[in-house]
N, C-alpha and C. Protein backbone atom coordinates (compact mmCIF):
# COMPACT_ATOMS: atom_id res chain seq x y z
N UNK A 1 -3.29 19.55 -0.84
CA UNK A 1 -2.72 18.23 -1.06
C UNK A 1 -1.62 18.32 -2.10
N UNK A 2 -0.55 17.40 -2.30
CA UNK A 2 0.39 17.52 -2.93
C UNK A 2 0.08 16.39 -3.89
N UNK A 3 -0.51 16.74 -5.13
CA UNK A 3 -0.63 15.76 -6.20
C UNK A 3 -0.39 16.85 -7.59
N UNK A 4 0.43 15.97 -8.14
CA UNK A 4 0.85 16.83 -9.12
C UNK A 4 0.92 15.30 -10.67
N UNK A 5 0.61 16.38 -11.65
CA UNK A 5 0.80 15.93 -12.92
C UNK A 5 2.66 15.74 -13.48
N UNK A 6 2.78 14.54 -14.05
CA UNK A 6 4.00 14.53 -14.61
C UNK A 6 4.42 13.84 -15.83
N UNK A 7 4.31 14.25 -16.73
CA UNK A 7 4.72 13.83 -18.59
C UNK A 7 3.30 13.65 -18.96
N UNK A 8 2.59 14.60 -18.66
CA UNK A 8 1.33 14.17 -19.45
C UNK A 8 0.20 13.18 -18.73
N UNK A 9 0.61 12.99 -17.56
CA UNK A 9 -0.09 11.63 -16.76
C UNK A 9 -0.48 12.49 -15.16
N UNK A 10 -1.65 12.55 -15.27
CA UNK A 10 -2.53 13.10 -14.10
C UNK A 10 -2.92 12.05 -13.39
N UNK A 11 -2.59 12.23 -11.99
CA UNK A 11 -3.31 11.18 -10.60
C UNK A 11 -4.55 11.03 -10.97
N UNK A 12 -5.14 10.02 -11.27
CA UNK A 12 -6.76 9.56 -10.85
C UNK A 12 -7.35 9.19 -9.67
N UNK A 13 -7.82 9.85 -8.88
CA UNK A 13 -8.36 9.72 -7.64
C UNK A 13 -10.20 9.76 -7.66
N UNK A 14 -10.44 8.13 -7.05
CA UNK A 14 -11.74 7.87 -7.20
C UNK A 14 -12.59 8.80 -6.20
N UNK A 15 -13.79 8.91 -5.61
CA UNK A 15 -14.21 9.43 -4.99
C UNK A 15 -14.34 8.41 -3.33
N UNK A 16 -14.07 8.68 -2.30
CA UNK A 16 -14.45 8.84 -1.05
C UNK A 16 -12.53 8.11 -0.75
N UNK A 17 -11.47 8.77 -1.86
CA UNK A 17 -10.20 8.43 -1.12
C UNK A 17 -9.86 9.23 -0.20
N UNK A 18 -8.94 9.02 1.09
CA UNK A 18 -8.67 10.24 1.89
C UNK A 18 -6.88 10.05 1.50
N UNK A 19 -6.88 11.38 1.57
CA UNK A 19 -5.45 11.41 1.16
C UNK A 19 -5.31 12.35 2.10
N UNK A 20 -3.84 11.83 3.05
CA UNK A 20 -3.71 13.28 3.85
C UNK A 20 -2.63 14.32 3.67
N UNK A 21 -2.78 15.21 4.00
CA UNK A 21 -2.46 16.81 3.90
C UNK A 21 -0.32 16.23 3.29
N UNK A 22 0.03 15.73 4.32
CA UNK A 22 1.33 15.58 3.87
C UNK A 22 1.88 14.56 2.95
N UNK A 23 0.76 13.24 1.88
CA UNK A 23 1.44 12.73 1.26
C UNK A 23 1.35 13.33 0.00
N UNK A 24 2.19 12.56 -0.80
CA UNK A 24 2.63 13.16 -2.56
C UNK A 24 2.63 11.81 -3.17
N UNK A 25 1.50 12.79 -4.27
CA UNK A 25 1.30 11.42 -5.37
C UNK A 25 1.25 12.30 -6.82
N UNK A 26 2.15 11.53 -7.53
CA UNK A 26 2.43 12.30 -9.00
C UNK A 26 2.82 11.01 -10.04
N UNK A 27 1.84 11.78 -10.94
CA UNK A 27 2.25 11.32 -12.64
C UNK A 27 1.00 10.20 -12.47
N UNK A 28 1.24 8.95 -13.06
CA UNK A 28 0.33 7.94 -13.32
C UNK A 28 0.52 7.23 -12.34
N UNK A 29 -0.61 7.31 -11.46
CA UNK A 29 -1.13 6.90 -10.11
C UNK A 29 -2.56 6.80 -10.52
N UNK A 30 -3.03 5.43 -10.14
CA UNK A 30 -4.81 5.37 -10.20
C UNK A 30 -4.78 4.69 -8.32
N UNK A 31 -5.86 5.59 -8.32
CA UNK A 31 -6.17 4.89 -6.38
C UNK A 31 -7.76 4.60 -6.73
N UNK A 32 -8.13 3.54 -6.23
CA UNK A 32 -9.81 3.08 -6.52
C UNK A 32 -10.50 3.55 -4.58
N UNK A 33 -11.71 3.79 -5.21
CA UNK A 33 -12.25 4.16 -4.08
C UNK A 33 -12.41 3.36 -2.51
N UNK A 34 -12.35 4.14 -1.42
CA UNK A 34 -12.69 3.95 -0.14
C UNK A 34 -11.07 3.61 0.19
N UNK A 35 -9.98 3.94 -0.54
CA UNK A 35 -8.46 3.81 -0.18
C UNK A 35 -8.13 4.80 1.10
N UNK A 36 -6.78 4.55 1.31
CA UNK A 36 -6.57 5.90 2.10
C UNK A 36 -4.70 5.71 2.03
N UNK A 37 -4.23 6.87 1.84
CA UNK A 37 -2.81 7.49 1.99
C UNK A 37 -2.68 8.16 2.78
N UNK A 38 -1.86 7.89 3.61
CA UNK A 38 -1.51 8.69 4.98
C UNK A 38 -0.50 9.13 5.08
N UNK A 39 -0.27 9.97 5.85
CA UNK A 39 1.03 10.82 6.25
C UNK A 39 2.38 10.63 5.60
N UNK A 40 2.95 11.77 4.67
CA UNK A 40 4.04 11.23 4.51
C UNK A 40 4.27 10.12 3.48
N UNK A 41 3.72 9.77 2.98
CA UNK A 41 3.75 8.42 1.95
C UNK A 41 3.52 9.21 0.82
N UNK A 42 4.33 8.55 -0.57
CA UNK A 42 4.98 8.88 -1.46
C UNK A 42 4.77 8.07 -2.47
N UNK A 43 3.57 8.31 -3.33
CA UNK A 43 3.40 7.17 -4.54
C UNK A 43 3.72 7.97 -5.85
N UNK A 44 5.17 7.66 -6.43
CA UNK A 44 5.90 8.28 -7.96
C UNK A 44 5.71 7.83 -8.95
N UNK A 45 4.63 7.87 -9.92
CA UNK A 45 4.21 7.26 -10.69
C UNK A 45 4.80 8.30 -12.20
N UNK A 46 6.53 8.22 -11.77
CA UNK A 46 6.79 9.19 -13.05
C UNK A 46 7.42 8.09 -14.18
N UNK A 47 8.05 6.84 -14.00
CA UNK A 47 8.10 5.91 -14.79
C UNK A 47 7.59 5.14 -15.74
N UNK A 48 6.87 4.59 -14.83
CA UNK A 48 5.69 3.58 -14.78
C UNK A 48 4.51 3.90 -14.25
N UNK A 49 3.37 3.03 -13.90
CA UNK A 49 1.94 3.26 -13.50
C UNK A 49 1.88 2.43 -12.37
N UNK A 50 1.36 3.04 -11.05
CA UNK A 50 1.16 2.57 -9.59
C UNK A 50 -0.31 2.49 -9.65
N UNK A 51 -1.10 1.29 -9.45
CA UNK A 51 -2.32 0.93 -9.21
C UNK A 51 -2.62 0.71 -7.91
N UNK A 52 -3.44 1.76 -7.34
CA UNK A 52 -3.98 0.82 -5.68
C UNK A 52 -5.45 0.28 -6.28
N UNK A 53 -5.96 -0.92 -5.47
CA UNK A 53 -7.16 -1.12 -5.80
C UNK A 53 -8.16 -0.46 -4.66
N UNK A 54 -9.23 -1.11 -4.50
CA UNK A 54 -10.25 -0.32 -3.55
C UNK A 54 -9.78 -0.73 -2.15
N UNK A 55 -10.14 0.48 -1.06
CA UNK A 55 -10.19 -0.12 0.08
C UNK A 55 -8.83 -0.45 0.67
N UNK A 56 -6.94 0.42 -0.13
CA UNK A 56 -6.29 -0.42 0.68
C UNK A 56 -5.71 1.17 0.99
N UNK A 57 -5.31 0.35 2.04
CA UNK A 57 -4.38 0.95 3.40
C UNK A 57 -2.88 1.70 2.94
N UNK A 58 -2.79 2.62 2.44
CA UNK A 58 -1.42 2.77 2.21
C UNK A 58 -0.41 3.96 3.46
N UNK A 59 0.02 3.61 4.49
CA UNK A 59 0.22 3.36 5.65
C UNK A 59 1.41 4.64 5.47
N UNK A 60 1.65 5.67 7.02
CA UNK A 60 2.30 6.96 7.05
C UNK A 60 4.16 6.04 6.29
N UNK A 61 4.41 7.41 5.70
CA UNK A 61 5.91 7.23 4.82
C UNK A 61 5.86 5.93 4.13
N UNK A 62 5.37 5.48 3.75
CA UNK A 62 5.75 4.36 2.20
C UNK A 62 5.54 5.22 1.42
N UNK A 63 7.04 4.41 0.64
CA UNK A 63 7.25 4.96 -0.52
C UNK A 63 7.15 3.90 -1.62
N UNK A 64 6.33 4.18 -2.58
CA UNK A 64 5.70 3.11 -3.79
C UNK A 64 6.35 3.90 -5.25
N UNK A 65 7.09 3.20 -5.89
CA UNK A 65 7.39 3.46 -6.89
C UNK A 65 7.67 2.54 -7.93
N UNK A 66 8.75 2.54 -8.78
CA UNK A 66 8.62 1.50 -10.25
C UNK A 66 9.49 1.75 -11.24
N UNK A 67 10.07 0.41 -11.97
CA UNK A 67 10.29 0.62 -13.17
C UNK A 67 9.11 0.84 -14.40
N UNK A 68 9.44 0.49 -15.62
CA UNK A 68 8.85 0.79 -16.66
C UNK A 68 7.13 -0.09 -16.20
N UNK A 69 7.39 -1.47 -15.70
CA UNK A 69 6.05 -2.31 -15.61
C UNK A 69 5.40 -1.56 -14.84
N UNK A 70 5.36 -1.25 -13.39
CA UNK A 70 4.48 -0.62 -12.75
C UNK A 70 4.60 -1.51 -11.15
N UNK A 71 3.86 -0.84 -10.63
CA UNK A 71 3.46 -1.42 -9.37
C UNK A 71 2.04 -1.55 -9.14
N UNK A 72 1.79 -2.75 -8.57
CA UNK A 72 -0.15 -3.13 -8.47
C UNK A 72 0.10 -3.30 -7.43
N UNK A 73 -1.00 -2.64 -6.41
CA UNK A 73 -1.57 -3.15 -5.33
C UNK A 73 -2.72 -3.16 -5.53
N UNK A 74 -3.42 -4.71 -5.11
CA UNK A 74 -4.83 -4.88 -5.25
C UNK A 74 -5.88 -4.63 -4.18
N UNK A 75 -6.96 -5.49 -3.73
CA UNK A 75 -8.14 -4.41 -2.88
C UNK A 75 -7.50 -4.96 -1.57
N UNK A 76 -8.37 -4.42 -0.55
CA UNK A 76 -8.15 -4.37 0.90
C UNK A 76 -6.99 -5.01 1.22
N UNK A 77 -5.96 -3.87 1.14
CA UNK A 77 -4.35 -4.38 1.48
C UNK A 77 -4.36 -3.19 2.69
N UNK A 78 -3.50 -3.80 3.50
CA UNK A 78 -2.64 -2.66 4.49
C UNK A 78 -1.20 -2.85 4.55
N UNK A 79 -0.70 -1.85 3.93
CA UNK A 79 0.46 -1.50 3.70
C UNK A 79 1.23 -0.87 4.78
N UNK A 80 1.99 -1.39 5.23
CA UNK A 80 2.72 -1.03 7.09
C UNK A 80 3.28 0.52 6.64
N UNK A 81 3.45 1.07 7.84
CA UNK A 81 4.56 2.10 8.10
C UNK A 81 5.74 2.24 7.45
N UNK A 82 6.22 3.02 6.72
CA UNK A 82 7.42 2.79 6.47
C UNK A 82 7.56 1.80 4.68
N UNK A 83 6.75 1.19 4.63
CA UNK A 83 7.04 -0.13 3.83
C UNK A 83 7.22 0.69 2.45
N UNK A 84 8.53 -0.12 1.54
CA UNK A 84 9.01 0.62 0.69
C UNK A 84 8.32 -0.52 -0.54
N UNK A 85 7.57 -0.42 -1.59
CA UNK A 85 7.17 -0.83 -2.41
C UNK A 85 7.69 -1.07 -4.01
N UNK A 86 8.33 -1.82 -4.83
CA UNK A 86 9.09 -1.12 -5.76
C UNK A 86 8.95 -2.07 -7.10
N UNK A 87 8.04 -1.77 -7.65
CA UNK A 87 7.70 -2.28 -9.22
C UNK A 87 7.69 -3.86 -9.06
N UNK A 88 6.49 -3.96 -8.06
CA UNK A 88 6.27 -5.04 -7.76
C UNK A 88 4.52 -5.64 -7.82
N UNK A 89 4.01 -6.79 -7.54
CA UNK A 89 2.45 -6.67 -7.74
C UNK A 89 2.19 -7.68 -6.47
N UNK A 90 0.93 -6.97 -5.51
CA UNK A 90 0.43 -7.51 -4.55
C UNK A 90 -1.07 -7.73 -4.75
N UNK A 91 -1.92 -9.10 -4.26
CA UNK A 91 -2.89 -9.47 -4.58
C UNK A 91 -3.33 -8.83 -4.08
N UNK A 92 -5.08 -9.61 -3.18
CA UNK A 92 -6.01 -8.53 -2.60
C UNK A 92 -5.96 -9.39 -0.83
N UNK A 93 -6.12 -8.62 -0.05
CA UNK A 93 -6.20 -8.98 1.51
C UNK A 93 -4.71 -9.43 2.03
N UNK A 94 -3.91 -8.23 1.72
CA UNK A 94 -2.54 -8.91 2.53
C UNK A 94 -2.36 -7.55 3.89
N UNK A 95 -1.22 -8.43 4.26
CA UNK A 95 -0.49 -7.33 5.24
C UNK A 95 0.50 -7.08 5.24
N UNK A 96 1.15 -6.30 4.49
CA UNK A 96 2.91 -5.70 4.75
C UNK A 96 2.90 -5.31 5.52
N UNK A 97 3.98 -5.99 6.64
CA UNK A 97 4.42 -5.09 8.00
C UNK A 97 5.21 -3.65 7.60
N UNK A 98 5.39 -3.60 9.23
CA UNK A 98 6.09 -2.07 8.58
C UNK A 98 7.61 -2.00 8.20
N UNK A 99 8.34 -1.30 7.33
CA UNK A 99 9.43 -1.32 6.93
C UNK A 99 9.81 -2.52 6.11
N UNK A 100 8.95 -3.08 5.82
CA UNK A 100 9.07 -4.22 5.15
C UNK A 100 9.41 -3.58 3.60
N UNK A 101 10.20 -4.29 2.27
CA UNK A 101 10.36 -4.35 1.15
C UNK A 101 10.23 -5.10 0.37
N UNK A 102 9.69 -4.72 -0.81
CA UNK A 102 9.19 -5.27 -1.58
C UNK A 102 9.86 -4.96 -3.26
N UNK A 103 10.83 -6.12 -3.42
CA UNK A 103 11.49 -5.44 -4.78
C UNK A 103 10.69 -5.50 -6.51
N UNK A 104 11.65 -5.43 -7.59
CA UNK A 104 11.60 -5.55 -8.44
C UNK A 104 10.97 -6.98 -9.29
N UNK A 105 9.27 -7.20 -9.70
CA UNK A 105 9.25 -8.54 -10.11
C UNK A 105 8.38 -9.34 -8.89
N UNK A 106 8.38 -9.07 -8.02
CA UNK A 106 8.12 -9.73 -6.74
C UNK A 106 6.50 -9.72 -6.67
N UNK A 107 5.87 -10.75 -6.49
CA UNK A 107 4.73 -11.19 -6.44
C UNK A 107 4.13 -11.96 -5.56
N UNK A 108 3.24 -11.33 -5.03
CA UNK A 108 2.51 -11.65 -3.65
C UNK A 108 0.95 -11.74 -4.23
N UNK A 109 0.44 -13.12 -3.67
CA UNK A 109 -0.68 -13.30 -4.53
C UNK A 109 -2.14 -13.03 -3.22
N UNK A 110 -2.81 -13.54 -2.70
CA UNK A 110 -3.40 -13.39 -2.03
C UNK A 110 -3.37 -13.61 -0.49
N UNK A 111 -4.22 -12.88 0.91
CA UNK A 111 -4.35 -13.43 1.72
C UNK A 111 -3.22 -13.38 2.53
N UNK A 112 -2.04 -12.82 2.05
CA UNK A 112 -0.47 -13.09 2.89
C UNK A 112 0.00 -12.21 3.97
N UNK A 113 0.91 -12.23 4.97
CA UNK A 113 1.38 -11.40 5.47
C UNK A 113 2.72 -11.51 5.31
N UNK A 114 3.17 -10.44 5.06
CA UNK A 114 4.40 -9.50 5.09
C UNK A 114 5.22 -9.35 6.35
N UNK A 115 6.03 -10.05 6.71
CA UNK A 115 6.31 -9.44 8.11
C UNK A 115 7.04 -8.29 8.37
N UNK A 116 7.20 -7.65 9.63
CA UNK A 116 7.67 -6.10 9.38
C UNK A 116 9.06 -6.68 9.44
N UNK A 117 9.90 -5.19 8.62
CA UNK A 117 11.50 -5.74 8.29
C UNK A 117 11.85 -6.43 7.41
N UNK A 118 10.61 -7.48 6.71
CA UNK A 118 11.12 -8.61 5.87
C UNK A 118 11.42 -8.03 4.31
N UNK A 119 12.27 -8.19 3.33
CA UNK A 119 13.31 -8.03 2.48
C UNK A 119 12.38 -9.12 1.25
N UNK A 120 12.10 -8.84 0.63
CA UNK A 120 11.26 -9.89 -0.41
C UNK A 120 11.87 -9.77 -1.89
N UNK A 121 13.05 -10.36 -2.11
CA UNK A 121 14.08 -9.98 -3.73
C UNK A 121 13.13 -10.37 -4.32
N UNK A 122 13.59 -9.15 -5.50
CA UNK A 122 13.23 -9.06 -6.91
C UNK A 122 12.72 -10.32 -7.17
N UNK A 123 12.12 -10.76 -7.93
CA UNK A 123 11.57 -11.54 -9.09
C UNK A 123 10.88 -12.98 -8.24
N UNK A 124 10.96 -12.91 -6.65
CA UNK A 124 10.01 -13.62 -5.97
C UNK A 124 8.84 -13.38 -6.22
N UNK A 125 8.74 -15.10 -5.49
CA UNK A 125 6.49 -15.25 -6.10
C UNK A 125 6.20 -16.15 -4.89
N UNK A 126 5.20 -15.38 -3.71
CA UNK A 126 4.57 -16.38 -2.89
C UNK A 126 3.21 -16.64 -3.32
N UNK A 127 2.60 -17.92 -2.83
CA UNK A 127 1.40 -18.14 -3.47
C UNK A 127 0.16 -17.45 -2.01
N UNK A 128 -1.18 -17.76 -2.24
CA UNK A 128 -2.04 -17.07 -1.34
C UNK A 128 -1.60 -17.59 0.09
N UNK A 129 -2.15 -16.94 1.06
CA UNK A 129 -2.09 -17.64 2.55
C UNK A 129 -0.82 -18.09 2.89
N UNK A 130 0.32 -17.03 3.14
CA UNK A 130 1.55 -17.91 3.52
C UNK A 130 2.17 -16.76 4.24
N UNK A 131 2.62 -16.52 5.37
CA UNK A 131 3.68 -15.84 6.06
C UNK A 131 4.98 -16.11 5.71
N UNK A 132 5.64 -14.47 5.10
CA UNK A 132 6.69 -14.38 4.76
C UNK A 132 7.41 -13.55 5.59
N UNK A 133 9.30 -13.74 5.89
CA UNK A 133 9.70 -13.54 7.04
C UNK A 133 10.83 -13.56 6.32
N UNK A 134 11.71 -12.53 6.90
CA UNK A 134 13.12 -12.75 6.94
C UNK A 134 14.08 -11.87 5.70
N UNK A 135 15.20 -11.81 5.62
CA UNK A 135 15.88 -11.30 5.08
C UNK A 135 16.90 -11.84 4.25
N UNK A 136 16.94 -12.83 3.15
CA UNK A 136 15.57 -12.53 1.91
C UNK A 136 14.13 -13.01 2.97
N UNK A 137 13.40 -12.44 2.35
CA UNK A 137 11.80 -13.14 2.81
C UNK A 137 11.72 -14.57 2.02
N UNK A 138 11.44 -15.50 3.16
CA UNK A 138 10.89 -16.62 2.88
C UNK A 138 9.57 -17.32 3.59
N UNK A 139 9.11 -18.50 2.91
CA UNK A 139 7.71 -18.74 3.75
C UNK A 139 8.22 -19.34 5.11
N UNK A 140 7.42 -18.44 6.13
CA UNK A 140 7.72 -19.67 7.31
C UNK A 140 6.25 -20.20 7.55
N UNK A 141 5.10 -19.79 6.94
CA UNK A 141 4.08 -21.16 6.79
C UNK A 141 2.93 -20.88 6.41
N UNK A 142 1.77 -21.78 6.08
CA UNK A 142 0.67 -21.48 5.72
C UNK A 142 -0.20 -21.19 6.52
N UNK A 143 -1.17 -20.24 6.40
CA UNK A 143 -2.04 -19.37 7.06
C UNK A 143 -2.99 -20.12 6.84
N UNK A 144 -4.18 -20.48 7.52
CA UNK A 144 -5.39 -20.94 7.99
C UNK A 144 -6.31 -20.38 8.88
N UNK A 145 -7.32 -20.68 9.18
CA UNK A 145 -8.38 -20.51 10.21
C UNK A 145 -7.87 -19.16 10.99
N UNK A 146 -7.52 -19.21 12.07
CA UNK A 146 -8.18 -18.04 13.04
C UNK A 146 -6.52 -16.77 12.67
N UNK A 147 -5.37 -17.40 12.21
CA UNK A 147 -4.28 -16.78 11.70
C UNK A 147 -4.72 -16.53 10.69
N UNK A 148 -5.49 -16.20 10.05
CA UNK A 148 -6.24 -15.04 8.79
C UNK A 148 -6.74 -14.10 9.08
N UNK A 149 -7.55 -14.03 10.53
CA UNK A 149 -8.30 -12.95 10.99
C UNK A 149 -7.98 -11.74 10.27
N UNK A 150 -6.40 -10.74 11.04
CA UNK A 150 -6.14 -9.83 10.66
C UNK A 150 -5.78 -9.28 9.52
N UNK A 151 -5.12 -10.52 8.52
CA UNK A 151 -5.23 -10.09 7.07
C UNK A 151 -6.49 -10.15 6.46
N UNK A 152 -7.80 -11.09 6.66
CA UNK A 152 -8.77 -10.15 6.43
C UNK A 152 -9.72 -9.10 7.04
N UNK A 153 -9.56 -8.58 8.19
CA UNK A 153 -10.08 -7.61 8.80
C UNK A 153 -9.53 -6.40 8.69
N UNK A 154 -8.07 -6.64 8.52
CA UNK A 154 -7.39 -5.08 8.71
C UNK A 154 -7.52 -4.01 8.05
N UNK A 155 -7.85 -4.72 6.81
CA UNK A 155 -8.56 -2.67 5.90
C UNK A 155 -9.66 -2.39 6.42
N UNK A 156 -10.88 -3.21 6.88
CA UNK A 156 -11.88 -2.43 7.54
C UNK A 156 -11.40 -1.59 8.38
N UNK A 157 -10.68 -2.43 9.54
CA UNK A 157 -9.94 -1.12 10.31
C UNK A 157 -9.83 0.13 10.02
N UNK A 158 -8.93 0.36 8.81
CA UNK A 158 -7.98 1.67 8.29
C UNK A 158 -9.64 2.34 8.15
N UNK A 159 -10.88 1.66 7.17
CA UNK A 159 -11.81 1.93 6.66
C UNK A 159 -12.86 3.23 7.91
N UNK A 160 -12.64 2.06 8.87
CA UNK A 160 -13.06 3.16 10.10
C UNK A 160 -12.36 4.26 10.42
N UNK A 161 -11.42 4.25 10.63
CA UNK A 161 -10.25 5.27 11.02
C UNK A 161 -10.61 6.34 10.31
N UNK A 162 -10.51 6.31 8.76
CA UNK A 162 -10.54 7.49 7.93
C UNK A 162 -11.91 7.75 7.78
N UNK A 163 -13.07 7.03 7.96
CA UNK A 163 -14.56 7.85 8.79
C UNK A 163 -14.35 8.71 10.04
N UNK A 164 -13.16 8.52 10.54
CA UNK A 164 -12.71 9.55 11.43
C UNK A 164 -12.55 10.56 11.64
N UNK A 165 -11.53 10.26 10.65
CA UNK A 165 -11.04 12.19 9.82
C UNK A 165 -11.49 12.29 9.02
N UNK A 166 -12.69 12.14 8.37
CA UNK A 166 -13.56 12.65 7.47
C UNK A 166 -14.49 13.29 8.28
N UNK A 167 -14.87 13.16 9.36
CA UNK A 167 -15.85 13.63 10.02
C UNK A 167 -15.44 14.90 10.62
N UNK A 168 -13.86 14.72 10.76
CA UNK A 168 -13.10 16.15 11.49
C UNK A 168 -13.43 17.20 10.69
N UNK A 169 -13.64 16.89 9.07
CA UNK A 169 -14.00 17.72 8.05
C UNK A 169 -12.46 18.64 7.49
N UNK A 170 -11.65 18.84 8.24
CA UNK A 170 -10.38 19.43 8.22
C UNK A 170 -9.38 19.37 9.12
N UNK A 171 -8.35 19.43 8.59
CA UNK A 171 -7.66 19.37 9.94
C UNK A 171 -6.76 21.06 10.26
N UNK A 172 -6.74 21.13 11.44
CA UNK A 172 -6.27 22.67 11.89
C UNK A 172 -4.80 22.24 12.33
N UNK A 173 -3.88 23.21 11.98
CA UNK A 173 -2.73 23.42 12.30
C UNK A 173 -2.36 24.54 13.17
N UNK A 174 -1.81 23.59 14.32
CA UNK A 174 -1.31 24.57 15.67
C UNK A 174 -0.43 25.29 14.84
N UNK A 175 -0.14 26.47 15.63
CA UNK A 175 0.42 27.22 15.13
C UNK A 175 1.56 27.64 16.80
N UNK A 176 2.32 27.89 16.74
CA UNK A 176 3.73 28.21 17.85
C UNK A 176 3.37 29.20 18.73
C-alpha cells in the first residue's frame, strides 16, 4: 500500500479500513473504521489534516486535499468517482456524485446529494436534505421520504462490496 509519513504526521488507519493496492494516503490523514479507499484515490494530508469518519465511501481517483484548516468528511458518506475534495467539511449520510467539486470553505451539512459534475464554490453552506446541482452548485430542492433512500443506504452498499475483497484475502496480478 502506498501510505507514507510526511513532516512528522503518520496516516492513522483504524482497524477493518480497506484501502486498495493503488491508492495514496500521506501525512495527517485519520480514516475511522469500516471506511474504504479505492483505486487510485489520493488523500494529501501534507498541509492540513483530512478526517474521514466511519463507514465512508471514498470512491476510485478522488483526490482529497486542503489548505491549512483541513478537510472533514463525516460517517457514511459516498464519495463519487473522480470527485475532487478541497479543504472543505461534509456532514454524515451524503452523496457526492462523481466528478463533482467541492471547494475551499464549502459546507455540506447532512443527508445531501451532490450531483455528479456539480461545482460547489468556496465558502458555500447547504443545510441537511437538499439536492445540489449545477455549476456553481445550487439547491434544486429538498429531499424527503423515499428521495433519501440512496443517501441513506449507499455506504452500506460500499460496506458490502469491501466484505468482498476482504474475503478475496489478496488480490493477484496478471501478469503479460
Amino acid at each position: 500500500m502506498n501510505i507514507y509519513s510526511f513532516n512528522g504526521k503518520t496516516p492513522e488507519i483504524a482497524e477493518g479500513v480497506f484501502i486498495a493496492p493503488t491508492a495514496c494516503i500521506i501525512g495527517d490523514v485519520t480514516i475511522e473504521e469500516g471506511s474504504s479507499i479505492w483505486f487510485g484515490a489520493v488523500l494529501r494530508g501534507d498541509v492540513g489534516p483530512i478526517r474521514i469518519g466511519k463507514h465512508t465511501s471514498i470512491q476510485d481517483n478522488c483526490v482529497i486535499h486542503m489548505t491549512v484548516a483541513g478537510t472533514y468528511i463525516g460517517d457514511h458518506n459516498t464519495i463519487g468517482h473522480g470527485a475532487i475534495l478541497h479543504d472543505c467539511s461534509i456532514g454524515h449520510h451524503n452523496v457526492v456524485g462523481m466528478n463533482a467539486v467541492i471547494l475551499d470553505g464549502a459546507v455540506i451539512e447532512d443527508e445531501c446529494v451532490i450531483a455528479a459534475g456539480c461545482v460547489v464554490a468556496g465558502g458555500s453552506r447547504f443545510p441537511s436534505r437538499r439536492l445540489i446541482a449545477g455549476m456553481p452548485g445550487q439547491m434544486k430542492k429538498e429531499l424527503s421520504g423515499s428521495s433519501l433512500w440512496w443517501v441513506q443506504e449507499s455506504s452500506k452498499e460500499y460496506t458490502k462490496l469491501v466484505k468482498q475483497y476482504d474475503a478475496s484475502h489478496k488480490f493477484t496480478k496478471l501478469e503479460e
